[in-house]
PDB file of N, CA and C in Angstrom:
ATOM      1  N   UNK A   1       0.842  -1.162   0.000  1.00  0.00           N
ATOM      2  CA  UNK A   1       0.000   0.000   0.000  1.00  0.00           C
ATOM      3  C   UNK A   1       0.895   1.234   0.000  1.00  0.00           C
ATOM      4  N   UNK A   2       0.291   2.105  -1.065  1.00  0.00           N
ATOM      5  CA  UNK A   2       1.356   3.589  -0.652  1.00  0.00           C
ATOM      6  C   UNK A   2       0.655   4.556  -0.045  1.00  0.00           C
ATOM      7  N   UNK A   3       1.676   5.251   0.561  1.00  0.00           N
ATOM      8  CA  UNK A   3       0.849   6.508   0.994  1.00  0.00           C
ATOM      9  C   UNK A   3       1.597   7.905   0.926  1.00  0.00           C
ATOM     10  N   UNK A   4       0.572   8.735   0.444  1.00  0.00           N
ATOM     11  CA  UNK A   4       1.169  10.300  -0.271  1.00  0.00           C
ATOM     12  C   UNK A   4       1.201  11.035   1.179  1.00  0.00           C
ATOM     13  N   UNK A   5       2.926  11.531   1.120  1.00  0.00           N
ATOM     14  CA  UNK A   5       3.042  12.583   2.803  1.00  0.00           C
ATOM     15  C   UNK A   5       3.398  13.685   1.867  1.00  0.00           C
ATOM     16  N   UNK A   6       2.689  14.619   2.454  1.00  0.00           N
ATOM     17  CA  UNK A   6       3.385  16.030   1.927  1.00  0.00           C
ATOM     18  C   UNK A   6       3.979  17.174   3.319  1.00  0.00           C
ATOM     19  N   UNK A   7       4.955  16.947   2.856  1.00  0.00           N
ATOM     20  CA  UNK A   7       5.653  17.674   4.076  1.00  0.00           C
ATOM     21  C   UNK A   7       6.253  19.365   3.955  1.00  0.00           C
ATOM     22  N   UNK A   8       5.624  20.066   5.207  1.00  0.00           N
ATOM     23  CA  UNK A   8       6.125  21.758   4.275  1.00  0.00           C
ATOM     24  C   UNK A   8       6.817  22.457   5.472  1.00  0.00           C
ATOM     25  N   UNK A   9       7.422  22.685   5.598  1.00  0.00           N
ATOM     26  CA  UNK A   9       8.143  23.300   6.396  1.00  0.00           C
ATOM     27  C   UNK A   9       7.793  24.792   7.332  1.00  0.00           C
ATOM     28  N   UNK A  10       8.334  24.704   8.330  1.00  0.00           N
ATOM     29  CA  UNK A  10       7.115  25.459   9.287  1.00  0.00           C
ATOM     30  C   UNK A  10       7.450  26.960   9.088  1.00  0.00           C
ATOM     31  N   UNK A  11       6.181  27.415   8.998  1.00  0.00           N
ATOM     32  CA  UNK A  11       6.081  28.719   8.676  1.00  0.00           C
ATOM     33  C   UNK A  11       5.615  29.957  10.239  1.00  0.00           C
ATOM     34  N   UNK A  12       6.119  30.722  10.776  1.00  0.00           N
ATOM     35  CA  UNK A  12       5.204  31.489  11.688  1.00  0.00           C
ATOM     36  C   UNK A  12       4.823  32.498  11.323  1.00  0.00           C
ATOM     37  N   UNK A  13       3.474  32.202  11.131  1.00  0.00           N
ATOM     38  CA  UNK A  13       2.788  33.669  10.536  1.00  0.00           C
ATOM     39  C   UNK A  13       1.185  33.783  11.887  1.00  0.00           C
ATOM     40  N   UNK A  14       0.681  34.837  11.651  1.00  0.00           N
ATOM     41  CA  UNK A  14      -0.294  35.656  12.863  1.00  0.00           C
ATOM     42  C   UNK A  14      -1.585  34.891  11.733  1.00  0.00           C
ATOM     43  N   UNK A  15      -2.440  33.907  12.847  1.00  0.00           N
ATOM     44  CA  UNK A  15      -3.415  33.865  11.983  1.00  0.00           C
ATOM     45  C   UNK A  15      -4.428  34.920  12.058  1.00  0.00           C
ATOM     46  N   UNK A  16      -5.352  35.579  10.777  1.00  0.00           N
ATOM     47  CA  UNK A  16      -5.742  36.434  11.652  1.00  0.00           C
ATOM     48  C   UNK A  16      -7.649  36.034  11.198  1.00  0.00           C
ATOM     49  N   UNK A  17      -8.640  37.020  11.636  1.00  0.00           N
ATOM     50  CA  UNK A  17      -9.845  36.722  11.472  1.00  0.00           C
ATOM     51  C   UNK A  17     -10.731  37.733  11.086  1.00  0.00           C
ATOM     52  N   UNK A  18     -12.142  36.841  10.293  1.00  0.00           N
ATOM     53  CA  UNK A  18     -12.809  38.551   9.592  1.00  0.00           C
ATOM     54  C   UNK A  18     -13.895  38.241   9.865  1.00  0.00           C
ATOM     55  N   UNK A  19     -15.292  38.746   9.856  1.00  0.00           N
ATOM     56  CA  UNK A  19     -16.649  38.498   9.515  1.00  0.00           C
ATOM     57  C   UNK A  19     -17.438  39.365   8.728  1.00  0.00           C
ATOM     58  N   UNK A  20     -18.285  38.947   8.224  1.00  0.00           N
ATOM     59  CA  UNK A  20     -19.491  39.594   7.099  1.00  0.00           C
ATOM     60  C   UNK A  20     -20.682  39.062   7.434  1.00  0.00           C
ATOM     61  N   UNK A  21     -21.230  40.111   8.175  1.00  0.00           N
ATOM     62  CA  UNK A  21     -23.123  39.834   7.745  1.00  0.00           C
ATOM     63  C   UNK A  21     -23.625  40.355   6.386  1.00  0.00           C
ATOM     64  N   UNK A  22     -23.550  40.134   5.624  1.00  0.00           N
ATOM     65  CA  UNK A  22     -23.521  40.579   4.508  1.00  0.00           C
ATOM     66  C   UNK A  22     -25.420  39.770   3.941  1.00  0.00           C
ATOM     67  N   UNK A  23     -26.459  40.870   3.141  1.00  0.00           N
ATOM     68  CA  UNK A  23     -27.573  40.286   2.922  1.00  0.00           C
ATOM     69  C   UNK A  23     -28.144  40.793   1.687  1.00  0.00           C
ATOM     70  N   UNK A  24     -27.467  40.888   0.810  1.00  0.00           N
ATOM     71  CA  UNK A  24     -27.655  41.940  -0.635  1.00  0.00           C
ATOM     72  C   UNK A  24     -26.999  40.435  -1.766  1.00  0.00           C
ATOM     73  N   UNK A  25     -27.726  40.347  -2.653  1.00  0.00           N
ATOM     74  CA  UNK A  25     -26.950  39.769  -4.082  1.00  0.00           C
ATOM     75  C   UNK A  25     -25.787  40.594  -4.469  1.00  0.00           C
ATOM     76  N   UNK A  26     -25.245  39.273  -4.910  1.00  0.00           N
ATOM     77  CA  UNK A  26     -23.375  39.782  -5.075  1.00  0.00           C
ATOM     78  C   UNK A  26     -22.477  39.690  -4.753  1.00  0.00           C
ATOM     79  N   UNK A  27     -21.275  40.210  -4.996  1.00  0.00           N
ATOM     80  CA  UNK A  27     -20.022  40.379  -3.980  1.00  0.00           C
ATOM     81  C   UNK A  27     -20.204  41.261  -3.043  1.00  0.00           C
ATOM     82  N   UNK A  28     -19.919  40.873  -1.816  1.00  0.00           N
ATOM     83  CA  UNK A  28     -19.062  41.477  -0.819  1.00  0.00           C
ATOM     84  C   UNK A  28     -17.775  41.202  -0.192  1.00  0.00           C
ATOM     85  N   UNK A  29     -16.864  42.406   0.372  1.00  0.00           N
ATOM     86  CA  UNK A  29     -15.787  42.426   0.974  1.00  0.00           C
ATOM     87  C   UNK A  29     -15.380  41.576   1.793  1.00  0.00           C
ATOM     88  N   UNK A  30     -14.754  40.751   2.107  1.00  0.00           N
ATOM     89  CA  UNK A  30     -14.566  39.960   3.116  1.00  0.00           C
ATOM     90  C   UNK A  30     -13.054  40.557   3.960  1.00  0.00           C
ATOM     91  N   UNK A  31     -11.891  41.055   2.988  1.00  0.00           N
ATOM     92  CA  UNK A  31     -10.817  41.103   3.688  1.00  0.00           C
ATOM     93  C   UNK A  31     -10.185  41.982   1.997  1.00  0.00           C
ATOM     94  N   UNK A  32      -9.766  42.873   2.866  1.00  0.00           N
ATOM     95  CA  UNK A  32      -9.092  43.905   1.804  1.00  0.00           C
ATOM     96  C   UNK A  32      -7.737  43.401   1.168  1.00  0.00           C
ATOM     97  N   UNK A  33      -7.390  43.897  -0.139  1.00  0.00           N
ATOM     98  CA  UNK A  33      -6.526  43.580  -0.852  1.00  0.00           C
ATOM     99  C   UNK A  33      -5.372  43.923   0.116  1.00  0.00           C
ATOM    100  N   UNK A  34      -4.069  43.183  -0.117  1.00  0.00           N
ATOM    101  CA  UNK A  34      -2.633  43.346   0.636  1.00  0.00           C
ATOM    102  C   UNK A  34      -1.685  43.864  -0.328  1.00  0.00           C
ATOM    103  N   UNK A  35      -1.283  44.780  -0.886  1.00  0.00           N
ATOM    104  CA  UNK A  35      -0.135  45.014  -1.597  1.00  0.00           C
ATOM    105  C   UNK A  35       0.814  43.758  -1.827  1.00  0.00           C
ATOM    106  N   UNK A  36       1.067  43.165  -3.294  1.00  0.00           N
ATOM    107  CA  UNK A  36       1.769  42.203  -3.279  1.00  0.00           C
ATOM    108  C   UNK A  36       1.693  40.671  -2.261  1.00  0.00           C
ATOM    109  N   UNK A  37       0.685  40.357  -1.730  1.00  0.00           N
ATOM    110  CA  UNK A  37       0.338  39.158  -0.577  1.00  0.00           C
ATOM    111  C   UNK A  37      -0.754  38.962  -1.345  1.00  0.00           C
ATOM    112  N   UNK A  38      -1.110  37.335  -0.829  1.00  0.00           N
ATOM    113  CA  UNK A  38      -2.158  36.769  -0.881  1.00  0.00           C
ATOM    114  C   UNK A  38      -2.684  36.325   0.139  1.00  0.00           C
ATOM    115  N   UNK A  39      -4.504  36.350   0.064  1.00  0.00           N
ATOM    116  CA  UNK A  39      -4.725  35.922   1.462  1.00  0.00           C
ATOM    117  C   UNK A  39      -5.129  34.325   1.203  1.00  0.00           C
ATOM    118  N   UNK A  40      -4.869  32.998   2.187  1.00  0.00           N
ATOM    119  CA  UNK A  40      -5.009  32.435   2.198  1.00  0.00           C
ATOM    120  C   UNK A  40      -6.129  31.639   3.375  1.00  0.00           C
ATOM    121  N   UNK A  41      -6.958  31.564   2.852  1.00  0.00           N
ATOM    122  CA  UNK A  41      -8.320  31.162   4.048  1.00  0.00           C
ATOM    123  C   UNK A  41      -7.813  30.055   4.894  1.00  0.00           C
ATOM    124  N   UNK A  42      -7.842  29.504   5.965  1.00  0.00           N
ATOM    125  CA  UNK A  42      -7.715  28.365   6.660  1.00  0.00           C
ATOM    126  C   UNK A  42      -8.863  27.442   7.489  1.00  0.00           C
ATOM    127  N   UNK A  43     -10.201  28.646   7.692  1.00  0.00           N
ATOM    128  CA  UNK A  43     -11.014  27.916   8.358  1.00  0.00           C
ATOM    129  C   UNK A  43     -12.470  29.240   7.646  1.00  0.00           C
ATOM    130  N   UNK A  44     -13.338  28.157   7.581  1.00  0.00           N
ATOM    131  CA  UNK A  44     -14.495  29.320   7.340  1.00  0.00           C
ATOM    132  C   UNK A  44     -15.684  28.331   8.090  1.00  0.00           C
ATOM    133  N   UNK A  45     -16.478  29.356   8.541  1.00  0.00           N
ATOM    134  CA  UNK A  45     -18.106  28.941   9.170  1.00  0.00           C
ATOM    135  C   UNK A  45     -19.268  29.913   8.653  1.00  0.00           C
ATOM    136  N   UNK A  46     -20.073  29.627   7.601  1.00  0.00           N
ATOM    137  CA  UNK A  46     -20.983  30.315   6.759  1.00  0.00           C
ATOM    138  C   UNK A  46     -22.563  29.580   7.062  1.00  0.00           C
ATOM    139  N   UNK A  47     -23.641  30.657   7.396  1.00  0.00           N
ATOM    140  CA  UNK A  47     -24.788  30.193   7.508  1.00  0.00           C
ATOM    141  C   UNK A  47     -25.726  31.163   6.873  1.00  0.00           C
ATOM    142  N   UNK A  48     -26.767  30.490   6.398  1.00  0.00           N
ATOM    143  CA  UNK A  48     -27.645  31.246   5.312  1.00  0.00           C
ATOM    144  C   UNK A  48     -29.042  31.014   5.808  1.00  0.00           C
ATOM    145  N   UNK A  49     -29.898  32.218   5.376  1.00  0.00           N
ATOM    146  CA  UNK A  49     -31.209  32.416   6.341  1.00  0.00           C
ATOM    147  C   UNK A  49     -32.157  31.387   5.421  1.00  0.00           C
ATOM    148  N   UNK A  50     -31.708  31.828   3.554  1.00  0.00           N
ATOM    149  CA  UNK A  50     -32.988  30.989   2.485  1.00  0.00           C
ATOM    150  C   UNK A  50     -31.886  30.342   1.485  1.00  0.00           C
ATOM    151  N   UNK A  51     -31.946  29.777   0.758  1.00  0.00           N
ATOM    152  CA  UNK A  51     -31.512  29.007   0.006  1.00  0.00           C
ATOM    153  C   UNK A  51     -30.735  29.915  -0.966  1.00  0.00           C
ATOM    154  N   UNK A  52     -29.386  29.366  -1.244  1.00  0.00           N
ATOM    155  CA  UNK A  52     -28.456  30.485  -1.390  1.00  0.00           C
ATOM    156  C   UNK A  52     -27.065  29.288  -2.159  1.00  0.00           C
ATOM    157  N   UNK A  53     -26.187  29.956  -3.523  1.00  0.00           N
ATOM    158  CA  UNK A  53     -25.446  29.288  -4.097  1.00  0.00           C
ATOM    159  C   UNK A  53     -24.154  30.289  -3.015  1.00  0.00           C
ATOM    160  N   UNK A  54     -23.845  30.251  -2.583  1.00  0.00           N
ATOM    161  CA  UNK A  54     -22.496  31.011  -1.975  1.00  0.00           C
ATOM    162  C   UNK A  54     -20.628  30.528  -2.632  1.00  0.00           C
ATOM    163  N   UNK A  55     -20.560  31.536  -3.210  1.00  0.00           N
ATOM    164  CA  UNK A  55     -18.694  31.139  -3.465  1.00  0.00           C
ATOM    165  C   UNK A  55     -17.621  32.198  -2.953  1.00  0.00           C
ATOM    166  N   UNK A  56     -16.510  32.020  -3.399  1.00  0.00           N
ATOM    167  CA  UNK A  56     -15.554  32.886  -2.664  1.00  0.00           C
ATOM    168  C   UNK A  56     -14.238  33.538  -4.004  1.00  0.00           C
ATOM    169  N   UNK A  57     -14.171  34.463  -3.841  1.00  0.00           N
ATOM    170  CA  UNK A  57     -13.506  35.340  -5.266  1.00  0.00           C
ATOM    171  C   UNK A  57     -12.261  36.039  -4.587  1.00  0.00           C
ATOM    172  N   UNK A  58     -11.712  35.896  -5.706  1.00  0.00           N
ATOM    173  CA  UNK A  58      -9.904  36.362  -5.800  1.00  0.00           C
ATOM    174  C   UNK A  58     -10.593  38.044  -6.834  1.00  0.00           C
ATOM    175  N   UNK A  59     -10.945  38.892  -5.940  1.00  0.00           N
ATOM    176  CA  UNK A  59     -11.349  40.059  -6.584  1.00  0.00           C
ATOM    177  C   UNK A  59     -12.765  39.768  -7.313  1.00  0.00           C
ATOM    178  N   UNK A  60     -12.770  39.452  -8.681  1.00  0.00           N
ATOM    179  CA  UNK A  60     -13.979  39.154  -9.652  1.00  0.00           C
ATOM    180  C   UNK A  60     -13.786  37.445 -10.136  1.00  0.00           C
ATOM    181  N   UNK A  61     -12.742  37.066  -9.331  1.00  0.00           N
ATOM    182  CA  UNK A  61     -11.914  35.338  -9.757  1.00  0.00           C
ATOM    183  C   UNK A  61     -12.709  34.152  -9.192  1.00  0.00           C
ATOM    184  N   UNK A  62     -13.504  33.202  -9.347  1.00  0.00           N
ATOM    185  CA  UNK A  62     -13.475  32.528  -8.231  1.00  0.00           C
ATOM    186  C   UNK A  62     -12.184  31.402  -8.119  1.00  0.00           C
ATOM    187  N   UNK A  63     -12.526  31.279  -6.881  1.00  0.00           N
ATOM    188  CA  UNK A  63     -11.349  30.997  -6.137  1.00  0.00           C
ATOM    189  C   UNK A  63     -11.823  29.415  -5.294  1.00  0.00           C
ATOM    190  N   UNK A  64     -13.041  29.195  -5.532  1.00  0.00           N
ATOM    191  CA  UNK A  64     -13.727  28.574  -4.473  1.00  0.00           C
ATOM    192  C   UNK A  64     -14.656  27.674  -5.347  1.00  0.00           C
ATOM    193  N   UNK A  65     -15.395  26.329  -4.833  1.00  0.00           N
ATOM    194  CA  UNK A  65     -15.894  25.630  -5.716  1.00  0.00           C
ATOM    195  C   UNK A  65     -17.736  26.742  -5.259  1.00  0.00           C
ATOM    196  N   UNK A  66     -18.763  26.416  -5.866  1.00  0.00           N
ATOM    197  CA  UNK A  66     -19.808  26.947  -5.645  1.00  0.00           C
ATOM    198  C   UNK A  66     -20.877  26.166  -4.770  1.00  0.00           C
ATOM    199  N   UNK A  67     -20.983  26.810  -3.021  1.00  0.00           N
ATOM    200  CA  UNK A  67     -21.505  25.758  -2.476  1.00  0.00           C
ATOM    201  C   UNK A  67     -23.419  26.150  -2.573  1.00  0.00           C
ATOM    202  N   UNK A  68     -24.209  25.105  -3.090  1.00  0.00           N
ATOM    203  CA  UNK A  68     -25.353  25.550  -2.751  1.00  0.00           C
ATOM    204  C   UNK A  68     -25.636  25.222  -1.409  1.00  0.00           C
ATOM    205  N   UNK A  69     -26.571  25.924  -0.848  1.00  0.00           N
ATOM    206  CA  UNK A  69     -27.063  26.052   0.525  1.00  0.00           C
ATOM    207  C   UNK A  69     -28.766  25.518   0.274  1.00  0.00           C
ATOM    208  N   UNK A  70     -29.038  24.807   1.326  1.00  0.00           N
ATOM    209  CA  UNK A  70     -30.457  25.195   1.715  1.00  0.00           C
ATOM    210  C   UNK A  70     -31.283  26.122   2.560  1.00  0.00           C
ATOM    211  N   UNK A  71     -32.229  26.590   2.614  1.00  0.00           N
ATOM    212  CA  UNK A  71     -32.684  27.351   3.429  1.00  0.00           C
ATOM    213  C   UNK A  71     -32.007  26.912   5.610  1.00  0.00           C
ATOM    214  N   UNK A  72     -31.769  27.793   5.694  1.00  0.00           N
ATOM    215  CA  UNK A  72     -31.088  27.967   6.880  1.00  0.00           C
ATOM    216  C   UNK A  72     -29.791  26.607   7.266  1.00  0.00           C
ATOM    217  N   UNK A  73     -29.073  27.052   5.981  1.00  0.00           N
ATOM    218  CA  UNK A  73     -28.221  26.136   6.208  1.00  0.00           C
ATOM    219  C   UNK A  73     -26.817  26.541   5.567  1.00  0.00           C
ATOM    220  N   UNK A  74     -25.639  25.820   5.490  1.00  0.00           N
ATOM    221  CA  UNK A  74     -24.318  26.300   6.228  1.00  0.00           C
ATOM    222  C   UNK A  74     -23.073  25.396   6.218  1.00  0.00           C
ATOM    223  N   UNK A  75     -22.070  25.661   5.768  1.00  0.00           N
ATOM    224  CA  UNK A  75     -20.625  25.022   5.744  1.00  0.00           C
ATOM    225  C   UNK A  75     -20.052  25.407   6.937  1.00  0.00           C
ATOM    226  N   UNK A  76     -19.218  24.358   7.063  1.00  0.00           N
ATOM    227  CA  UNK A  76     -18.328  24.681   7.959  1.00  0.00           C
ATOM    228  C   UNK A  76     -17.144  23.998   7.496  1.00  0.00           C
ATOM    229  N   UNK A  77     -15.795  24.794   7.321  1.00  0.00           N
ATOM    230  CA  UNK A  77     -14.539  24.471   6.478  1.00  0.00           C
ATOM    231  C   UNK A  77     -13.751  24.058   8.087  1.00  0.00           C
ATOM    232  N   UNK A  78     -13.302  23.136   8.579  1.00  0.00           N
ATOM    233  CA  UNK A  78     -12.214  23.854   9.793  1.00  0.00           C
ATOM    234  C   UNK A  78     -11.055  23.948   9.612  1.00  0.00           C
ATOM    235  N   UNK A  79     -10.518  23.951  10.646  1.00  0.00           N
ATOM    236  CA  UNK A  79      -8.787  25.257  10.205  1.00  0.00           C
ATOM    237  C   UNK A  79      -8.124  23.906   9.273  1.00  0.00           C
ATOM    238  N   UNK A  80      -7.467  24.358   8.554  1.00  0.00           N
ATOM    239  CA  UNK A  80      -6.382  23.759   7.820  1.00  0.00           C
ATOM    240  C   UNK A  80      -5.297  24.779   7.325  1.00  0.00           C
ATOM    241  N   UNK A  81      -4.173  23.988   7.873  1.00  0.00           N
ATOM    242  CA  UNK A  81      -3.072  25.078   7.986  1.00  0.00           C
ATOM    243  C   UNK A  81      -2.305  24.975   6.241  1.00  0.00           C
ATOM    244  N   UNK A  82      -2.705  24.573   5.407  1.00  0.00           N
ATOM    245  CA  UNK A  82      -2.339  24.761   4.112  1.00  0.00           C
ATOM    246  C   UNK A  82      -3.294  25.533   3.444  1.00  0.00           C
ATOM    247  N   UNK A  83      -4.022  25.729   4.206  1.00  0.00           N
ATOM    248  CA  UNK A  83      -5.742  26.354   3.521  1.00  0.00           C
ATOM    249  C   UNK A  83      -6.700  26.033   2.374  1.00  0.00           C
ATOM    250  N   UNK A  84      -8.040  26.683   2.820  1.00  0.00           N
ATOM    251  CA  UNK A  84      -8.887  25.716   1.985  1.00  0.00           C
ATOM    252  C   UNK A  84      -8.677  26.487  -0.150  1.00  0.00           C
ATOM    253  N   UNK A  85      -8.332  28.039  -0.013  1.00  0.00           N
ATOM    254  CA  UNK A  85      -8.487  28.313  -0.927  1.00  0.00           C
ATOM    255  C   UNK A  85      -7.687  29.844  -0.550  1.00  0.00           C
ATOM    256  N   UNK A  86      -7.033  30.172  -1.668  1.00  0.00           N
ATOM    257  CA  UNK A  86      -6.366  31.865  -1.634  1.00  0.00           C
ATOM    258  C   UNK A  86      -6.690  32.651  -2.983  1.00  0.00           C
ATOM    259  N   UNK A  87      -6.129  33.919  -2.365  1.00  0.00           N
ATOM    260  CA  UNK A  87      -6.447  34.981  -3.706  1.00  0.00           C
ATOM    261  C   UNK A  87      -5.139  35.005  -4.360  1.00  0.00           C
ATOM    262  N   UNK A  88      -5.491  35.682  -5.513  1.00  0.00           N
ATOM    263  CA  UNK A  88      -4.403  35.791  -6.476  1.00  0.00           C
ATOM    264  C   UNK A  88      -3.561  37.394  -5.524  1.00  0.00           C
ATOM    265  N   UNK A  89      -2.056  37.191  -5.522  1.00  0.00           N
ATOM    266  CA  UNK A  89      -1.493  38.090  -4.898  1.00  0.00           C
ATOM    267  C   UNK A  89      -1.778  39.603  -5.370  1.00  0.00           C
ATOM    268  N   UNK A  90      -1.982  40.254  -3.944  1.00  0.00           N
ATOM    269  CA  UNK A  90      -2.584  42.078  -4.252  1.00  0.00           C
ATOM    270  C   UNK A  90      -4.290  42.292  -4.425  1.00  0.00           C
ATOM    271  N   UNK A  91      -4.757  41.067  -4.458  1.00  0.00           N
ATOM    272  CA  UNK A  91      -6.297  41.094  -4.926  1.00  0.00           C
ATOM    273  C   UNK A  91      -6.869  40.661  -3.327  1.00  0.00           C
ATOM    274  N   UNK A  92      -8.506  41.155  -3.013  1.00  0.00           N
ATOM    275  CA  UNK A  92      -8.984  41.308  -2.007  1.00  0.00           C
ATOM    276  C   UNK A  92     -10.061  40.137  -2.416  1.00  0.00           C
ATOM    277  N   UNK A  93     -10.284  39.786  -1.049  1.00  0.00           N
ATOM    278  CA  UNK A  93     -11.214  38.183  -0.797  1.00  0.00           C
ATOM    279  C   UNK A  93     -12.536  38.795  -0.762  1.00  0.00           C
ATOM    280  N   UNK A  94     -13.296  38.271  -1.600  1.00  0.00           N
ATOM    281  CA  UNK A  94     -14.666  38.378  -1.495  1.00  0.00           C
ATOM    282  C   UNK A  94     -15.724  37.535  -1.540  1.00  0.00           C
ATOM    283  N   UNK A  95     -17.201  37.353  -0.999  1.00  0.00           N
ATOM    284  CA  UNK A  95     -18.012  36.305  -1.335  1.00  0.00           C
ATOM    285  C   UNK A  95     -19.045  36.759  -2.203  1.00  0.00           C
ATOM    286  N   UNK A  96     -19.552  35.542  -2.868  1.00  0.00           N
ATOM    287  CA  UNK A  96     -20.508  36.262  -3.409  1.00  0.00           C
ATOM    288  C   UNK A  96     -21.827  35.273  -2.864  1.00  0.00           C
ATOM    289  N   UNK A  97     -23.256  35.762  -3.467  1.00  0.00           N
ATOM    290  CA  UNK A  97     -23.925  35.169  -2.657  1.00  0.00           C
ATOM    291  C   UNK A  97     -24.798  35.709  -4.015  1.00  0.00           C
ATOM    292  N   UNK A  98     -25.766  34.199  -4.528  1.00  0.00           N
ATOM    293  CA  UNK A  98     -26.522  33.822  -5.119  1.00  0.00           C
ATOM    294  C   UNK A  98     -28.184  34.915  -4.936  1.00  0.00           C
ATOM    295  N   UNK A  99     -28.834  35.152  -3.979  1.00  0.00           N
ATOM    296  CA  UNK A  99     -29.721  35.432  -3.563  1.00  0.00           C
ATOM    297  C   UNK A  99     -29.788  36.637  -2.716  1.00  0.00           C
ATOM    298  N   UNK A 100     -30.764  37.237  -2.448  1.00  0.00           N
ATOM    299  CA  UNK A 100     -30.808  38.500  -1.225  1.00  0.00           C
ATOM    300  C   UNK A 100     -30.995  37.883  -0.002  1.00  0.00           C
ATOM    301  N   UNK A 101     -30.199  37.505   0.834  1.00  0.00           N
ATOM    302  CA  UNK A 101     -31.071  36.897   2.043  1.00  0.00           C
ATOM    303  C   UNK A 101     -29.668  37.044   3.247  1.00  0.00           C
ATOM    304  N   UNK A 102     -30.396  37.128   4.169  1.00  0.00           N
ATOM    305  CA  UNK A 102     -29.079  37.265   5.563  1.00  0.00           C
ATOM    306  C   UNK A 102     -28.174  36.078   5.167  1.00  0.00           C
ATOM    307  N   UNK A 103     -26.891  36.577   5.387  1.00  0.00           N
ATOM    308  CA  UNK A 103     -25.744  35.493   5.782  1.00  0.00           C
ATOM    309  C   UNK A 103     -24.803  35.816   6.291  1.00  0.00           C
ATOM    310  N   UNK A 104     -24.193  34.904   7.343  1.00  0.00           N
ATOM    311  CA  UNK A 104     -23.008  35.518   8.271  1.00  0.00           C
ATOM    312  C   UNK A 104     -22.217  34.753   7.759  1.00  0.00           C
ATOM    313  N   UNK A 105     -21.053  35.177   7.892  1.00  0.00           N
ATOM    314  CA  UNK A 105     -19.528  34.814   7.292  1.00  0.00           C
ATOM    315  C   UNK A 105     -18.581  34.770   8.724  1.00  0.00           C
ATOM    316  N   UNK A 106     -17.773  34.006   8.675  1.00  0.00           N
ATOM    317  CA  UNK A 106     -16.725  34.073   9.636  1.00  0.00           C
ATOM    318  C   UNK A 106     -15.538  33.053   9.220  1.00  0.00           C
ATOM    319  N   UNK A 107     -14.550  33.855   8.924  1.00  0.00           N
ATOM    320  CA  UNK A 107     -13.276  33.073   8.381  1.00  0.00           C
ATOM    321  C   UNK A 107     -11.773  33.487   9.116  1.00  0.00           C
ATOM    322  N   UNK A 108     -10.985  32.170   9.692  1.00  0.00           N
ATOM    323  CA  UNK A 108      -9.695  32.498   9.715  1.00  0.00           C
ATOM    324  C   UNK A 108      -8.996  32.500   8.351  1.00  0.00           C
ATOM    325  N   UNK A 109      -7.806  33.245   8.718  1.00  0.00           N
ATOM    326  CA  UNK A 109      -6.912  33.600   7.261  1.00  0.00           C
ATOM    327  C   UNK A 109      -5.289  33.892   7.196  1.00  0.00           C
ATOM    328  N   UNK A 110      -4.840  33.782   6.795  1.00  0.00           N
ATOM    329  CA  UNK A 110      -3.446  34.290   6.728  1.00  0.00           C
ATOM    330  C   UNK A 110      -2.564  34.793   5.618  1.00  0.00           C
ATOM    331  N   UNK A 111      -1.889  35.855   5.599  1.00  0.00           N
ATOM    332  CA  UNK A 111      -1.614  37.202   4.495  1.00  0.00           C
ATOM    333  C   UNK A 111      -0.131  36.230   4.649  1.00  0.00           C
ATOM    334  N   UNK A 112       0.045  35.967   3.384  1.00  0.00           N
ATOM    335  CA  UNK A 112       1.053  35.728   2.695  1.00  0.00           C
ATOM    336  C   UNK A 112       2.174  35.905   1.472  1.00  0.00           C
TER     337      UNK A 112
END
């Protein structure tokens, strides 16, 4: 039997954290562009009031596969220190959201 190790060498960086109640169709801001860095997500917890396609964008990029939601319902990514998904470097993290309806956002991250 084989087995795939991927080994990366330790990095110390500040994880840091954002949130969005965000309830409008479209993009919104999640975490502002970094001059030359990329942000790299590590943990996200997303819940939706009505039924909702939710993804995650490198500026206008997606970056993220497209999760549909059901009415009052919700991902939960947990931390992973290689992360689940990043932006293209200098570009700002955004979600977008299928529908008009409440949704809270809460993601760890780290500027790289």
């Amino acid at each position: 039997m084989s087995t795939n190790v991927t080994s990366t060498p330790t990095v110390q960086t500040n994880i840091l954290k954002a949130f969005v109640n965000a309830s409008s169709l479209g993009s919104h801001a999640v975490v502002s562009a970094v001059n030359g860095k990329s942000i790299r997500v590590t943990g996200v917890a997303l819940v939706t009031t009505l039924a909702n396609s939710v993804k995650f964008l490198s500026a206008a990029t997606d970056i993220s596969a497209t999760f549909p939601l059901g009415a009052n319902g919700g991902i939960v990514l947990p931390f992973n220190e290689h992360g689940w998904f990043q932006t293209n470097s200098g570009e700002a993290l955004n979600l977008n959201l299928s529908v008009a309806t409440a949704t809270g956002l809460s993601i760890t991250y780290v500027v790289i």
